[in-house]
C-alpha atoms as a PDB file:
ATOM      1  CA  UNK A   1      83.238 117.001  99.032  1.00  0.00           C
ATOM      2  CA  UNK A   2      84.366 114.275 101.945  1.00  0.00           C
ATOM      3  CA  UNK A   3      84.389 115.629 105.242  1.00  0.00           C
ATOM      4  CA  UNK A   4      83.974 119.405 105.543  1.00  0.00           C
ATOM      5  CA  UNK A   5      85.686 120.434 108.525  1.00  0.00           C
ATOM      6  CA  UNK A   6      88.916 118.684 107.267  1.00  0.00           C
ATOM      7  CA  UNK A   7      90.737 119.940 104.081  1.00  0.00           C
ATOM      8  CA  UNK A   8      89.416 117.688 101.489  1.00  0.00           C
ATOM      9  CA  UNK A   9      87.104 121.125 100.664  1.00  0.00           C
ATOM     10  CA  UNK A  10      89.682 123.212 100.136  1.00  0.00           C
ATOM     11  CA  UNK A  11      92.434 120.867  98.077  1.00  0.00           C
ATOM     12  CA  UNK A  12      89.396 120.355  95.562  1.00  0.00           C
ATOM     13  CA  UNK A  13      88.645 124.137  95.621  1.00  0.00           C
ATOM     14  CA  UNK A  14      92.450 124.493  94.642  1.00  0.00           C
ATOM     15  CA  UNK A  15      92.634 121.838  92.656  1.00  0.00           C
ATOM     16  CA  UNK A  16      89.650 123.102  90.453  1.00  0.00           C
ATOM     17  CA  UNK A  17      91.537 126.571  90.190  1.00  0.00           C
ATOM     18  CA  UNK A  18      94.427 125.141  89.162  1.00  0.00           C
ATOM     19  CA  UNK A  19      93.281 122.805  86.207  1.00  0.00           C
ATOM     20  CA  UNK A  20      90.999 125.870  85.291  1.00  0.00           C
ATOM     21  CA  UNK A  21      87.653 123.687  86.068  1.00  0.00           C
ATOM     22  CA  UNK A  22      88.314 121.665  82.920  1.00  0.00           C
ATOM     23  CA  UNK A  23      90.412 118.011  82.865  1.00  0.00           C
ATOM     24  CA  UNK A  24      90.709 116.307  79.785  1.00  0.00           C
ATOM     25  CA  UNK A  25      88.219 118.215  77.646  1.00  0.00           C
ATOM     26  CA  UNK A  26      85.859 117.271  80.907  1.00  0.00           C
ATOM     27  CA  UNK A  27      84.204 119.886  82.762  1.00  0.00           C
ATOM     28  CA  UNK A  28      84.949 119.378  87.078  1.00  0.00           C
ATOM     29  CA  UNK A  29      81.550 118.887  89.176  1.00  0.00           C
ATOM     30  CA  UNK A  30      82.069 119.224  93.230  1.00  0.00           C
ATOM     31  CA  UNK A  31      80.102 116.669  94.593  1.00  0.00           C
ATOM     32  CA  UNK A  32      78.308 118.367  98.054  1.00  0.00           C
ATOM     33  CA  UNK A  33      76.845 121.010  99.778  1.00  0.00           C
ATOM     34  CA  UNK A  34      78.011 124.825  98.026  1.00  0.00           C
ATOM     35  CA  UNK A  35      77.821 126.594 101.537  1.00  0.00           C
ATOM     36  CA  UNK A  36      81.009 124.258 102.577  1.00  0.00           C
ATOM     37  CA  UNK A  37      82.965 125.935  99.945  1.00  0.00           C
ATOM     38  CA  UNK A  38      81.820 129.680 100.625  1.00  0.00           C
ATOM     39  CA  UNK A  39      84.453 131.859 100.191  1.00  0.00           C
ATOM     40  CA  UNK A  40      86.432 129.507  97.785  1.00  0.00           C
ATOM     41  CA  UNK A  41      85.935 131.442  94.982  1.00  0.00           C
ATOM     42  CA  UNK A  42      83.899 128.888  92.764  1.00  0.00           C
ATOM     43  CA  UNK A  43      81.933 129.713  90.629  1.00  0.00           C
ATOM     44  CA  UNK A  44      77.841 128.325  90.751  1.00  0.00           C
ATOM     45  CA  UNK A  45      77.850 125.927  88.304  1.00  0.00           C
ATOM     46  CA  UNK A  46      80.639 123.925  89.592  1.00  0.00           C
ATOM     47  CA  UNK A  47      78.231 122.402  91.932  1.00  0.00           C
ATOM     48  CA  UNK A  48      76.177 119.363  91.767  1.00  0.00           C
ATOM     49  CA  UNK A  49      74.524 119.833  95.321  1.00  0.00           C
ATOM     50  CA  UNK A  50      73.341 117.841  97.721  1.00  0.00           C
ATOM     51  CA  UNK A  51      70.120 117.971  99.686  1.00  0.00           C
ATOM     52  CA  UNK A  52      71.409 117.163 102.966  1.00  0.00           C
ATOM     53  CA  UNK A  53      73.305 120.368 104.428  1.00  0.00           C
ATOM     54  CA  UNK A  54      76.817 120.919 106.389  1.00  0.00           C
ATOM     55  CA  UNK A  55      78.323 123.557 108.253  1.00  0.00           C
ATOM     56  CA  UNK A  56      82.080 123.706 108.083  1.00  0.00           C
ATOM     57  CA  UNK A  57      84.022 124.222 111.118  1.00  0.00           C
ATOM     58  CA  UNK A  58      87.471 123.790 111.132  1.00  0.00           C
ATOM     59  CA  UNK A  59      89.299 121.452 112.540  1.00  0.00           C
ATOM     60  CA  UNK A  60      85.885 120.286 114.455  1.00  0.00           C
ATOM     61  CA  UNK A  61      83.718 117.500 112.650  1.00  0.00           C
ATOM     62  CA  UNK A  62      80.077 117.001 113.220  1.00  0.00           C
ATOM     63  CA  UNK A  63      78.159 114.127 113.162  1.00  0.00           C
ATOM     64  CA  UNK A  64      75.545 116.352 111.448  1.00  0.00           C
ATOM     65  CA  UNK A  65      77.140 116.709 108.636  1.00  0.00           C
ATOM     66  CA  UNK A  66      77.296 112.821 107.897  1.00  0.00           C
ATOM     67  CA  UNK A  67      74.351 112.707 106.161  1.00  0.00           C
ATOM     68  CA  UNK A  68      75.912 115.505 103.429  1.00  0.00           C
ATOM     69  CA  UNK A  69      79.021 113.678 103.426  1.00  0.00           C
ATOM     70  CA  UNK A  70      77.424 110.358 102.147  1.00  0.00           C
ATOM     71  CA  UNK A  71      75.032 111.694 100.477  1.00  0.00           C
ATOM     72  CA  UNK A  72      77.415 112.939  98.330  1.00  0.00           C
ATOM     73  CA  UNK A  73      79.304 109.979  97.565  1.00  0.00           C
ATOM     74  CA  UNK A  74      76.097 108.364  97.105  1.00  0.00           C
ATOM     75  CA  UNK A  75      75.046 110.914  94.413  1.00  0.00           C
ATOM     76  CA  UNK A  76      78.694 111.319  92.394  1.00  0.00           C
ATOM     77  CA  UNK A  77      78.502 107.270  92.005  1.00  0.00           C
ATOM     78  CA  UNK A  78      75.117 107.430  90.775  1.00  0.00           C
ATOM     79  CA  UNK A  79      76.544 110.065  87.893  1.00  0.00           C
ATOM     80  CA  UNK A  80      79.043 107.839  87.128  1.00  0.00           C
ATOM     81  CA  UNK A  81      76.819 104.369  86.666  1.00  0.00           C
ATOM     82  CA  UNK A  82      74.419 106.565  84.652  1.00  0.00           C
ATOM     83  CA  UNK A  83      77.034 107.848  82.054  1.00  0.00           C
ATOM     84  CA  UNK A  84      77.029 111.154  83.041  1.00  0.00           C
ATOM     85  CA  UNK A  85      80.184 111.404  84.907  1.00  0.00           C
ATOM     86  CA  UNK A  86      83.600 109.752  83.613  1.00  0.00           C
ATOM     87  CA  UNK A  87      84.944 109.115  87.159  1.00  0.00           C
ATOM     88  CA  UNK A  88      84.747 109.967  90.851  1.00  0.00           C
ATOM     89  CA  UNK A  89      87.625 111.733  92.943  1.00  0.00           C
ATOM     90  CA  UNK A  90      86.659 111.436  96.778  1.00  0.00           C
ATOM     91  CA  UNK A  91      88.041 113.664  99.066  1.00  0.00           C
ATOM     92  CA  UNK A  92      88.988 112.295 102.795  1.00  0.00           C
ATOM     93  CA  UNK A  93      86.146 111.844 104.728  1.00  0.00           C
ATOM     94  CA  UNK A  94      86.401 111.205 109.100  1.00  0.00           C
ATOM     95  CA  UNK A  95      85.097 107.290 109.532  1.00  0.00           C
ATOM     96  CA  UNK A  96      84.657 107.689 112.984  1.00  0.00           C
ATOM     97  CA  UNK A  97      82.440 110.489 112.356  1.00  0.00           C
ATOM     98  CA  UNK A  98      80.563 108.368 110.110  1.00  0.00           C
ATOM     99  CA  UNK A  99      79.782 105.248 112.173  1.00  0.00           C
ATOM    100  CA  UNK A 100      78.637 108.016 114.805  1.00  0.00           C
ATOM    101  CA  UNK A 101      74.915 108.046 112.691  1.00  0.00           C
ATOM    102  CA  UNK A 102      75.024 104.163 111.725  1.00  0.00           C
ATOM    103  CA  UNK A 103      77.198 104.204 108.410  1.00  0.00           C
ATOM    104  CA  UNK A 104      78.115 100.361 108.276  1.00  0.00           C
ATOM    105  CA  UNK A 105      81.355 100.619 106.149  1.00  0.00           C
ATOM    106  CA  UNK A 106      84.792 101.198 107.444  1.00  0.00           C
ATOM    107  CA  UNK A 107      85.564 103.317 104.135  1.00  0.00           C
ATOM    108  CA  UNK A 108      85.067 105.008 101.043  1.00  0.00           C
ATOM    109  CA  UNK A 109      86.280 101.372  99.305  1.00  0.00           C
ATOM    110  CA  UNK A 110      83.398  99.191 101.021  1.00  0.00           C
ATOM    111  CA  UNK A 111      81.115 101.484 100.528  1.00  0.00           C
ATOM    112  CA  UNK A 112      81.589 101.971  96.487  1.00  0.00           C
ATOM    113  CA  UNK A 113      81.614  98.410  96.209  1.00  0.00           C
ATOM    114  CA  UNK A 114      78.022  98.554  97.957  1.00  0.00           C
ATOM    115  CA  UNK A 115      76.782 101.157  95.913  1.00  0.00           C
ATOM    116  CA  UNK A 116      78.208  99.761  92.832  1.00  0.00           C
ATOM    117  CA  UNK A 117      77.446  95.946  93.021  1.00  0.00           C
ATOM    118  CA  UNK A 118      81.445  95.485  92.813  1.00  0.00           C
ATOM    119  CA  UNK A 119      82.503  92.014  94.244  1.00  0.00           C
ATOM    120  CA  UNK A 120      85.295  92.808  95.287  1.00  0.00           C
ATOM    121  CA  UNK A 121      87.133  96.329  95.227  1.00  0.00           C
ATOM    122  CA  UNK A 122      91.027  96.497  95.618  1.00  0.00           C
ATOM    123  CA  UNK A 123      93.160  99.209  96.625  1.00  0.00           C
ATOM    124  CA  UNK A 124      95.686 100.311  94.846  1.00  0.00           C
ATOM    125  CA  UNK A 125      98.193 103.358  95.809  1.00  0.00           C
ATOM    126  CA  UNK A 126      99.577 104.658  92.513  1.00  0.00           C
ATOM    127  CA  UNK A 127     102.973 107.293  91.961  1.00  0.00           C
ATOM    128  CA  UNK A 128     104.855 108.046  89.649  1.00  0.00           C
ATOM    129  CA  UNK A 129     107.797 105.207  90.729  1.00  0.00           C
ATOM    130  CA  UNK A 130     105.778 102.791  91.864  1.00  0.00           C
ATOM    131  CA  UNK A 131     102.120 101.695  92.305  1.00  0.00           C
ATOM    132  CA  UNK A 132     101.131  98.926  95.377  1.00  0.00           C
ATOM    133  CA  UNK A 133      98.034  97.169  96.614  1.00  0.00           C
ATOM    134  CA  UNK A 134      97.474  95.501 100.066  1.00  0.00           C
ATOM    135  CA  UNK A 135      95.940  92.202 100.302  1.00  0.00           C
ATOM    136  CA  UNK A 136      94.913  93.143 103.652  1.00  0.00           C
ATOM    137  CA  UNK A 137      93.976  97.007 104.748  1.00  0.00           C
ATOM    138  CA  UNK A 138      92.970  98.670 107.943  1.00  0.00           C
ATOM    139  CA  UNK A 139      92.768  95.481 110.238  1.00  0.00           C
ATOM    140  CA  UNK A 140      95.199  94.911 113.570  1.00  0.00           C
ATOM    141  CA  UNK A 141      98.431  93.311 112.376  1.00  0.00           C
ATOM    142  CA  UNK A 142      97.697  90.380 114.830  1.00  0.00           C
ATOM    143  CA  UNK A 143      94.487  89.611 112.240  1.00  0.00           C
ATOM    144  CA  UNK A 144      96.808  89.451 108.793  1.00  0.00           C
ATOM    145  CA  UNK A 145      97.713  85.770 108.849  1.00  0.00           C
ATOM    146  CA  UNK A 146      94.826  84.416 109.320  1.00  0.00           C
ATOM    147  CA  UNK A 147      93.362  86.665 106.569  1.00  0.00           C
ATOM    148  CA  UNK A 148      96.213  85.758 103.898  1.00  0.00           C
ATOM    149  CA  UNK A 149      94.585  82.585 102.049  1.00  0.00           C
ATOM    150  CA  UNK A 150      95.590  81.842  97.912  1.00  0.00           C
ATOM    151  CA  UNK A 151      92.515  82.538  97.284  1.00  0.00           C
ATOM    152  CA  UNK A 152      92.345  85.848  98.334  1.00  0.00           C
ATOM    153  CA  UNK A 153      96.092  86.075  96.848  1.00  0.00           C
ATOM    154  CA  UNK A 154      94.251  84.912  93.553  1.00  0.00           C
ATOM    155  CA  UNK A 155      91.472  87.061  92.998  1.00  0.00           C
ATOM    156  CA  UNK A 156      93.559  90.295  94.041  1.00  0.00           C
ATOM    157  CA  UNK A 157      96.416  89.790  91.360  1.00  0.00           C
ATOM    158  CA  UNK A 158      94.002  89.281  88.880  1.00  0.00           C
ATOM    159  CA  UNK A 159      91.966  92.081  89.344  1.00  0.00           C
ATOM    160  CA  UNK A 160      94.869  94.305  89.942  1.00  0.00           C
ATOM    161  CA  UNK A 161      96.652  92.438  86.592  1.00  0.00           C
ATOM    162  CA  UNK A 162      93.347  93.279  84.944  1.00  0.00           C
ATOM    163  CA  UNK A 163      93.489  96.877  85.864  1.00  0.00           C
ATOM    164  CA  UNK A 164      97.175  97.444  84.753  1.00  0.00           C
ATOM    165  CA  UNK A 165      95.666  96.263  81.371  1.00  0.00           C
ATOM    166  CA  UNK A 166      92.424  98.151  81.220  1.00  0.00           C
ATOM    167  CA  UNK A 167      93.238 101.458  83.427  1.00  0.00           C
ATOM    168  CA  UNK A 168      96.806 101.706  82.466  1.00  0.00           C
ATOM    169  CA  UNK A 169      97.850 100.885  79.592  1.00  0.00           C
ATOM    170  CA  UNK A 170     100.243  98.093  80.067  1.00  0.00           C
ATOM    171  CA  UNK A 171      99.401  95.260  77.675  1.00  0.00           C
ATOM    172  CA  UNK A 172     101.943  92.629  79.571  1.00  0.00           C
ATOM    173  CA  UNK A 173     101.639  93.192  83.214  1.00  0.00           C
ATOM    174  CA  UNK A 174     104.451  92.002  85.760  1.00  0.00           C
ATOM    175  CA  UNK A 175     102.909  91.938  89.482  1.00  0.00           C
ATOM    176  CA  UNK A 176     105.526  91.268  92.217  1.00  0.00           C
ATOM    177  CA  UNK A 177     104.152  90.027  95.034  1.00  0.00           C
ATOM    178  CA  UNK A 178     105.850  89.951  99.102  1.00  0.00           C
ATOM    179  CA  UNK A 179     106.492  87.339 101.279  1.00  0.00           C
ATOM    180  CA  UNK A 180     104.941  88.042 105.058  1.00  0.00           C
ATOM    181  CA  UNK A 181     107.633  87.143 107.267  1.00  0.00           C
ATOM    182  CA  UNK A 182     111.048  88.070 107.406  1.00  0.00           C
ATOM    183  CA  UNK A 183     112.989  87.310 104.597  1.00  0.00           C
ATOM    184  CA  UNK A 184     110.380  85.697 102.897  1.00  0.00           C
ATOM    185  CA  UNK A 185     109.814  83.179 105.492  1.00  0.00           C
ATOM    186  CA  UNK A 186     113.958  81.656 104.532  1.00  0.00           C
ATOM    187  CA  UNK A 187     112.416  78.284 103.341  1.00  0.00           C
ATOM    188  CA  UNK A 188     110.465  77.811 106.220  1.00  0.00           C
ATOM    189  CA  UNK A 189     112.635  79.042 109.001  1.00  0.00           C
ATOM    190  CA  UNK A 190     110.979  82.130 109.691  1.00  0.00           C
ATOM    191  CA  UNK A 191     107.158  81.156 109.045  1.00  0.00           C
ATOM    192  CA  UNK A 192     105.193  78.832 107.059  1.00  0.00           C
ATOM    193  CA  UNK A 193     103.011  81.191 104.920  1.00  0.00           C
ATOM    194  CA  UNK A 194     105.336  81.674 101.890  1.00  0.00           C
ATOM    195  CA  UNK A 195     105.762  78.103 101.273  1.00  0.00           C
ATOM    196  CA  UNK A 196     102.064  76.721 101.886  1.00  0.00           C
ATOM    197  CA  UNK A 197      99.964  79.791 101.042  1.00  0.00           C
ATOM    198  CA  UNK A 198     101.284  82.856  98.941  1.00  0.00           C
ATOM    199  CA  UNK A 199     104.295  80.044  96.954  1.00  0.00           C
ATOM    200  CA  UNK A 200     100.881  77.973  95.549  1.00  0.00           C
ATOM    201  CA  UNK A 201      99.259  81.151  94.453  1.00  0.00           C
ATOM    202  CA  UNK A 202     101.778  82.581  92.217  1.00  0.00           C
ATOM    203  CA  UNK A 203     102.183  78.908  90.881  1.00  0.00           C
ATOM    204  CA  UNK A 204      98.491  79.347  89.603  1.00  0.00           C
ATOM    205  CA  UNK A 205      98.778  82.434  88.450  1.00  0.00           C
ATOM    206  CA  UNK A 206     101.760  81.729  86.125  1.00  0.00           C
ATOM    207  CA  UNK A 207      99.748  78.652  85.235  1.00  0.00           C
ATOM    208  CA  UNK A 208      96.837  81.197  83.839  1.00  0.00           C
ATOM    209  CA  UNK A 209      99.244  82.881  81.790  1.00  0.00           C
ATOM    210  CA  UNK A 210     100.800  85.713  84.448  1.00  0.00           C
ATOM    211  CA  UNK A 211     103.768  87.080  84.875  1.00  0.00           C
ATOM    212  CA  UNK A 212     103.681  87.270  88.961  1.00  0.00           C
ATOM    213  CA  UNK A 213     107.300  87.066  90.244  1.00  0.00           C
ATOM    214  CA  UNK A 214     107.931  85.769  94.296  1.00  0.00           C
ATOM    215  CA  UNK A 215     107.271  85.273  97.268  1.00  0.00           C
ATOM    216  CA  UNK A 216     109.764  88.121  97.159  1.00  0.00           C
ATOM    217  CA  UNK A 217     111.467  89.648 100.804  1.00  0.00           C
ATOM    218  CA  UNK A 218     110.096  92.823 101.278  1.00  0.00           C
ATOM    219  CA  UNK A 219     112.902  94.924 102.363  1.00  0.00           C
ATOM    220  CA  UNK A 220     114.162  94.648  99.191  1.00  0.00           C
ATOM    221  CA  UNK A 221     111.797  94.734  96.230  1.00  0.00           C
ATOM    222  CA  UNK A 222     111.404  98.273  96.761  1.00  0.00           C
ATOM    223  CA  UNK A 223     115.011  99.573  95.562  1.00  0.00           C
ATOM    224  CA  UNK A 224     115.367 100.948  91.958  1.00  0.00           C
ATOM    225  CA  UNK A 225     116.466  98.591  90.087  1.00  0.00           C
ATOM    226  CA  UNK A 226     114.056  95.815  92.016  1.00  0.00           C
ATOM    227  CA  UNK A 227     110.995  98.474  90.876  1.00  0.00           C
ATOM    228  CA  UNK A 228     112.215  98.290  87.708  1.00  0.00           C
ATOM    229  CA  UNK A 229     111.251  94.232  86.956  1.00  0.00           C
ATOM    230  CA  UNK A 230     107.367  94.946  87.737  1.00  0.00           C
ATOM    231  CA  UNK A 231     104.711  96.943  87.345  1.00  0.00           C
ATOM    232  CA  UNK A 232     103.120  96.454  90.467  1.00  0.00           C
ATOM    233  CA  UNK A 233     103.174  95.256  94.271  1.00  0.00           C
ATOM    234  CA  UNK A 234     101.419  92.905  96.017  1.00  0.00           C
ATOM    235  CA  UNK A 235     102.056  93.573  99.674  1.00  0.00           C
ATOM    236  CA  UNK A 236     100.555  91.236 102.162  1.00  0.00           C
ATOM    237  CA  UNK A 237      99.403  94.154 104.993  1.00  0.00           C
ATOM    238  CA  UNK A 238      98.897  97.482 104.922  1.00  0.00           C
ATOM    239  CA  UNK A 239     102.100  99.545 106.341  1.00  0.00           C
ATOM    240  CA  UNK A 240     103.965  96.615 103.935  1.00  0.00           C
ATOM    241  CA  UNK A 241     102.206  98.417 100.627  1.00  0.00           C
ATOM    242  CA  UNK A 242     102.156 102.092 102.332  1.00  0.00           C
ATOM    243  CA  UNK A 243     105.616 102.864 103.615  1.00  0.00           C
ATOM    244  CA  UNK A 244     107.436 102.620 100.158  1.00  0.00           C
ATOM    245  CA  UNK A 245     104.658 104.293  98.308  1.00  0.00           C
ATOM    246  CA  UNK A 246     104.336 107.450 100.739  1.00  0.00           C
ATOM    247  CA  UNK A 247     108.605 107.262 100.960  1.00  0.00           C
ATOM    248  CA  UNK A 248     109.061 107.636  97.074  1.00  0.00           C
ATOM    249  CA  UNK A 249     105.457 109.482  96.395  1.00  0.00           C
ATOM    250  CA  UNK A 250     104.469 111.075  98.689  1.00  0.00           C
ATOM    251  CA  UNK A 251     102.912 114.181  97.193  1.00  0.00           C
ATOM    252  CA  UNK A 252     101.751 112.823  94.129  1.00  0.00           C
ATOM    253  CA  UNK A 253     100.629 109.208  95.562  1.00  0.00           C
ATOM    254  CA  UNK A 254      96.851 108.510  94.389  1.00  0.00           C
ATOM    255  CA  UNK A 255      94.683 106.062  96.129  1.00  0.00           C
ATOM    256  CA  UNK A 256      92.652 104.015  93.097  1.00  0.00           C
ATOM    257  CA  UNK A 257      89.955 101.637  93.567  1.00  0.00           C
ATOM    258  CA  UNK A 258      90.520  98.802  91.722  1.00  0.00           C
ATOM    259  CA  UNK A 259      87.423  95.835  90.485  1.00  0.00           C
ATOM    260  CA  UNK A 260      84.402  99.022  90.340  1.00  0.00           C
ATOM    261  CA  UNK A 261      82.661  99.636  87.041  1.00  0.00           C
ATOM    262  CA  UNK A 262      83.817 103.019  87.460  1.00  0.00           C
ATOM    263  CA  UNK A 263      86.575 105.463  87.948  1.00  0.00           C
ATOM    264  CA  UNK A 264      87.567 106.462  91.138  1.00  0.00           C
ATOM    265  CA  UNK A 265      90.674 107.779  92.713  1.00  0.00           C
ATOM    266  CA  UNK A 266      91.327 109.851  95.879  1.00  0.00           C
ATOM    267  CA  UNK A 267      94.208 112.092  97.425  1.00  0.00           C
ATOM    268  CA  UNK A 268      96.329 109.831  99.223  1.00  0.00           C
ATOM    269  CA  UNK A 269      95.835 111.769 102.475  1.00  0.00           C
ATOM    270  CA  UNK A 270      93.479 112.115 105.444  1.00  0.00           C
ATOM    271  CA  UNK A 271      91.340 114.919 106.720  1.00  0.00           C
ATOM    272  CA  UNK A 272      94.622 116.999 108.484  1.00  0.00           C
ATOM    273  CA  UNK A 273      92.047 118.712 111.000  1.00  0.00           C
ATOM    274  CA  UNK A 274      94.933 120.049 112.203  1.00  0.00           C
ATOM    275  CA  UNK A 275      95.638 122.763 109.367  1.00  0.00           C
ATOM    276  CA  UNK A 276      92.002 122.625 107.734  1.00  0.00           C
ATOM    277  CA  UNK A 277      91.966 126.494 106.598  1.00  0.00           C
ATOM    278  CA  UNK A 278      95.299 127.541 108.030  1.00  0.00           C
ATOM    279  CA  UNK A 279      96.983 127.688 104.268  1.00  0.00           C
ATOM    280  CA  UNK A 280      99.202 124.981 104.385  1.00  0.00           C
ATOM    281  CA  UNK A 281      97.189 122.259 102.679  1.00  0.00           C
ATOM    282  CA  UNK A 282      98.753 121.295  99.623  1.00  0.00           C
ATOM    283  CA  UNK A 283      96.745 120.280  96.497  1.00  0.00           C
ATOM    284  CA  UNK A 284      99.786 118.184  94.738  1.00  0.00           C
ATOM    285  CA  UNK A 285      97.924 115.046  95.570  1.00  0.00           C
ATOM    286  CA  UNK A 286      94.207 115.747  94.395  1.00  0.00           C
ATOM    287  CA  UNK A 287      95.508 117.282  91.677  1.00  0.00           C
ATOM    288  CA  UNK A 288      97.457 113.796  90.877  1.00  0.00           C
ATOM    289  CA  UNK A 289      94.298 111.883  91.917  1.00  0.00           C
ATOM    290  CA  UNK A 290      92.073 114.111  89.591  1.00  0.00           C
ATOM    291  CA  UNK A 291      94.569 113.725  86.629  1.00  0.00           C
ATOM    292  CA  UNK A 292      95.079 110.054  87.129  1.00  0.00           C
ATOM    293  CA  UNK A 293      91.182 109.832  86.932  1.00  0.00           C
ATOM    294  CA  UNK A 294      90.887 111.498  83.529  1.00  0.00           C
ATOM    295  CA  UNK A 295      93.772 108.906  82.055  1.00  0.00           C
ATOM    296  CA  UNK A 296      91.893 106.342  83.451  1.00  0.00           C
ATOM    297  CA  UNK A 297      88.514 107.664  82.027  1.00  0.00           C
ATOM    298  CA  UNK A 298      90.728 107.880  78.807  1.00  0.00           C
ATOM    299  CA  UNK A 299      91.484 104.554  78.613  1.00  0.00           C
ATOM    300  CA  UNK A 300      88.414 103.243  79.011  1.00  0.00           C
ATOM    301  CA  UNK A 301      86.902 105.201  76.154  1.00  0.00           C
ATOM    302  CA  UNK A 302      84.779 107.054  78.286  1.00  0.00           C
ATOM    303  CA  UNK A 303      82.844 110.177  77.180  1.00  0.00           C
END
C-alpha cells in the first residue's frame, strides 16, 4: 500500500488495471487497508487487508496511519517467507512520517532485512540500460569516506554478483565498480581511497574468481559503449549510483533489494504529495517494478 496520502495507492491501483490483476500466471494481492483505495475501481478480492486502518488525504500524511502502513509491509513479507506470495512490490512510503510513532528504520531496505533475518540487504536500481548499487545510501556526503572500507566493498559485489546470477539470469557477471574522487583519485593525486581501499578490494575479488573491472572514474563509465563491458555498477555514494540510472531510466527504473530470501522491488519514486490524486501520476515505474518482480520470482523457481 506504502503511504496513503501519497500516490503509491493509486500507481498500484493502475498498475493492477493495467496487467489485468494477473502477472506471470500470478494473481496481484494489495497489501493494506481497502478504504485507501475506495473509488479505485478494485475489485474485493484483490485485498489482503490489514487490521490497522488509514484515512487517505491527499497530499497530507498522518502519523495515524503509520501503524497501517507497516503493518502492511510487515504482513506482505510474512506471505512471502511462508510460500504464499512469490515477491513483494512496496509502494513509497513518508519516513519522516514513520519515525513520528517510533519506527526505528530509515527505510523500507532496513526494515526487510529486520523482518527477514537478511544480513545484509543491498540496493540495487535496475533499467533497462543499466542497473547500479550504492555502497553507501541516504547518509550526508561528508560521512561516505569514512564509511567506504574493502570490506564493505567485498561483501556488496558479491552479493550483488550473486544476484546477477540468481535473479537475472547472467551466468558470468561483470561488476564495474567507481573510484570516489575525481578521476579516480589520478594515482594518488586527488585522494587516497582508490589506491589503499576500493584498488585491494577488486584485487580480492578477481582473486575469488570475479570479473570486477576498476577503480573506474565515474564521469565516464556511464557512456554507451562503457555500459556495454558490465553488467552492473558499483557506485561508492548515493547521487554517484542515482544520477545515471534516473538520466537513462527514468520511467522504467526499479529499486530491487538485493541479499533478502525474497523478492522485492519498488517504483523508483517517492510519495509526489504534490499530485497524489490530481491525474498525473504515472504507473510506468510500478508497472516495471511489478514485472521485474515476476522475472525474478521466475528465476528462482518460485510458485
Amino acid at each position: 500500500m506504502g503511504e496513503p496520502a501519497g500516490i503509491g495507492p493509486e500507481v498500484a491501483a493502475t498498475a493492477f488495471h493495467a496487467l489485468g490483476g494477473v502477472i506471470a500466471n500470478r494473481a496481484l494481492k494489495i497489501v493494506g487497508d481497502p478504504t485507501v483505495f475506495a473509488g479505485m475501481g478494485l475489485p474485493a478480492d484483490a485485498f489482503v487487508p490489514t487490521e490497522a486502518h488509514a484515512v487517505r488525504v491527499l497530499g497530507k500524511p498522518d502519523a495515524a496511519n503509520a501503524a497501517a502502513t507497516i503493518e502492511a509491509i510487515a504482513r506482505a513479507v510474512a506471505l512471502c517467507l511462508a510460500g504464499e506470495a512469490a515477491g513483494l512490490i512496496t509502494a513509497p512510503i513518508a519516513k519522516h512520517v514513520l519515525m513520528q510513532t517510533g519506527f526505528a528504520f530509515p527505510g523500507h531496505t532496513d526494515y526487510l532485512a529486520h523482518l527477514t533475518g537478511a544480513k545484509r540487504a543491498v540496493m540495487m536500481l535496475a533499467g533497462a540500460r543499466l542497473r547500479v548499487v550504492p555502497l553507501t545510501v541516504h547518509v550526508p556526503l561528508a560521512a561516505v569516506p569514512g564509511l567506504i572500507t574493502s570490506e564493505a566493498i567485498l561483501e556488496t559485489a558479491e552479493i550483488t554478483l550473486a544476484a546477477l546470477t540468481r535473479d537475472f539470469g547472467i551466468a558470468h557477471p561483470r561488476l564495474a565498480v567507481a573510484g570516489l574522487n575525481p578521476h579516480a583519485g589520478e594515482s594518488g593525486a586527488l585522494g587516497a581511497e582508490e589506491d589503499a581501499i576500493i584498488a585491494p578490494a577488486i584485487a580480492e575479488l578477481k582473486a575469488r574468481g570475479h570479473c570486477v573491472l576498476g577503480p573506474l572514474p565515474s564521469d565516464t563509465m556511464f557512456h554507451d559503449e562503457a555500459r556495454a563491458q558490465y553488467d552492473a555498477a558499483l557506485c561508492m555514494y548515493h547521487d554517484q549510483a542515482l544520477i545515471p540510472i534516473k538520466t537513462l531510466s527514468f520511467w522504467d527504473g526499479v529499486n530491487v533489494t538485493l541479499g533478502l530470501p525474497i523478492v522485492r522491488t519498488s517504483p523508483d519514486h517517492g510519495t509526489a504529495f504534490t499530485i497524489a490524486g490530481s491525474g498525473q501520476a504515472d504507473p510506468r515505474s510500478m508497472i516495471a517494478a511489478i514485472q521485474m518482480a515476476a522475472q525474478m520470482a521466475d528465476a528462482r523457481a518460485l510458485s
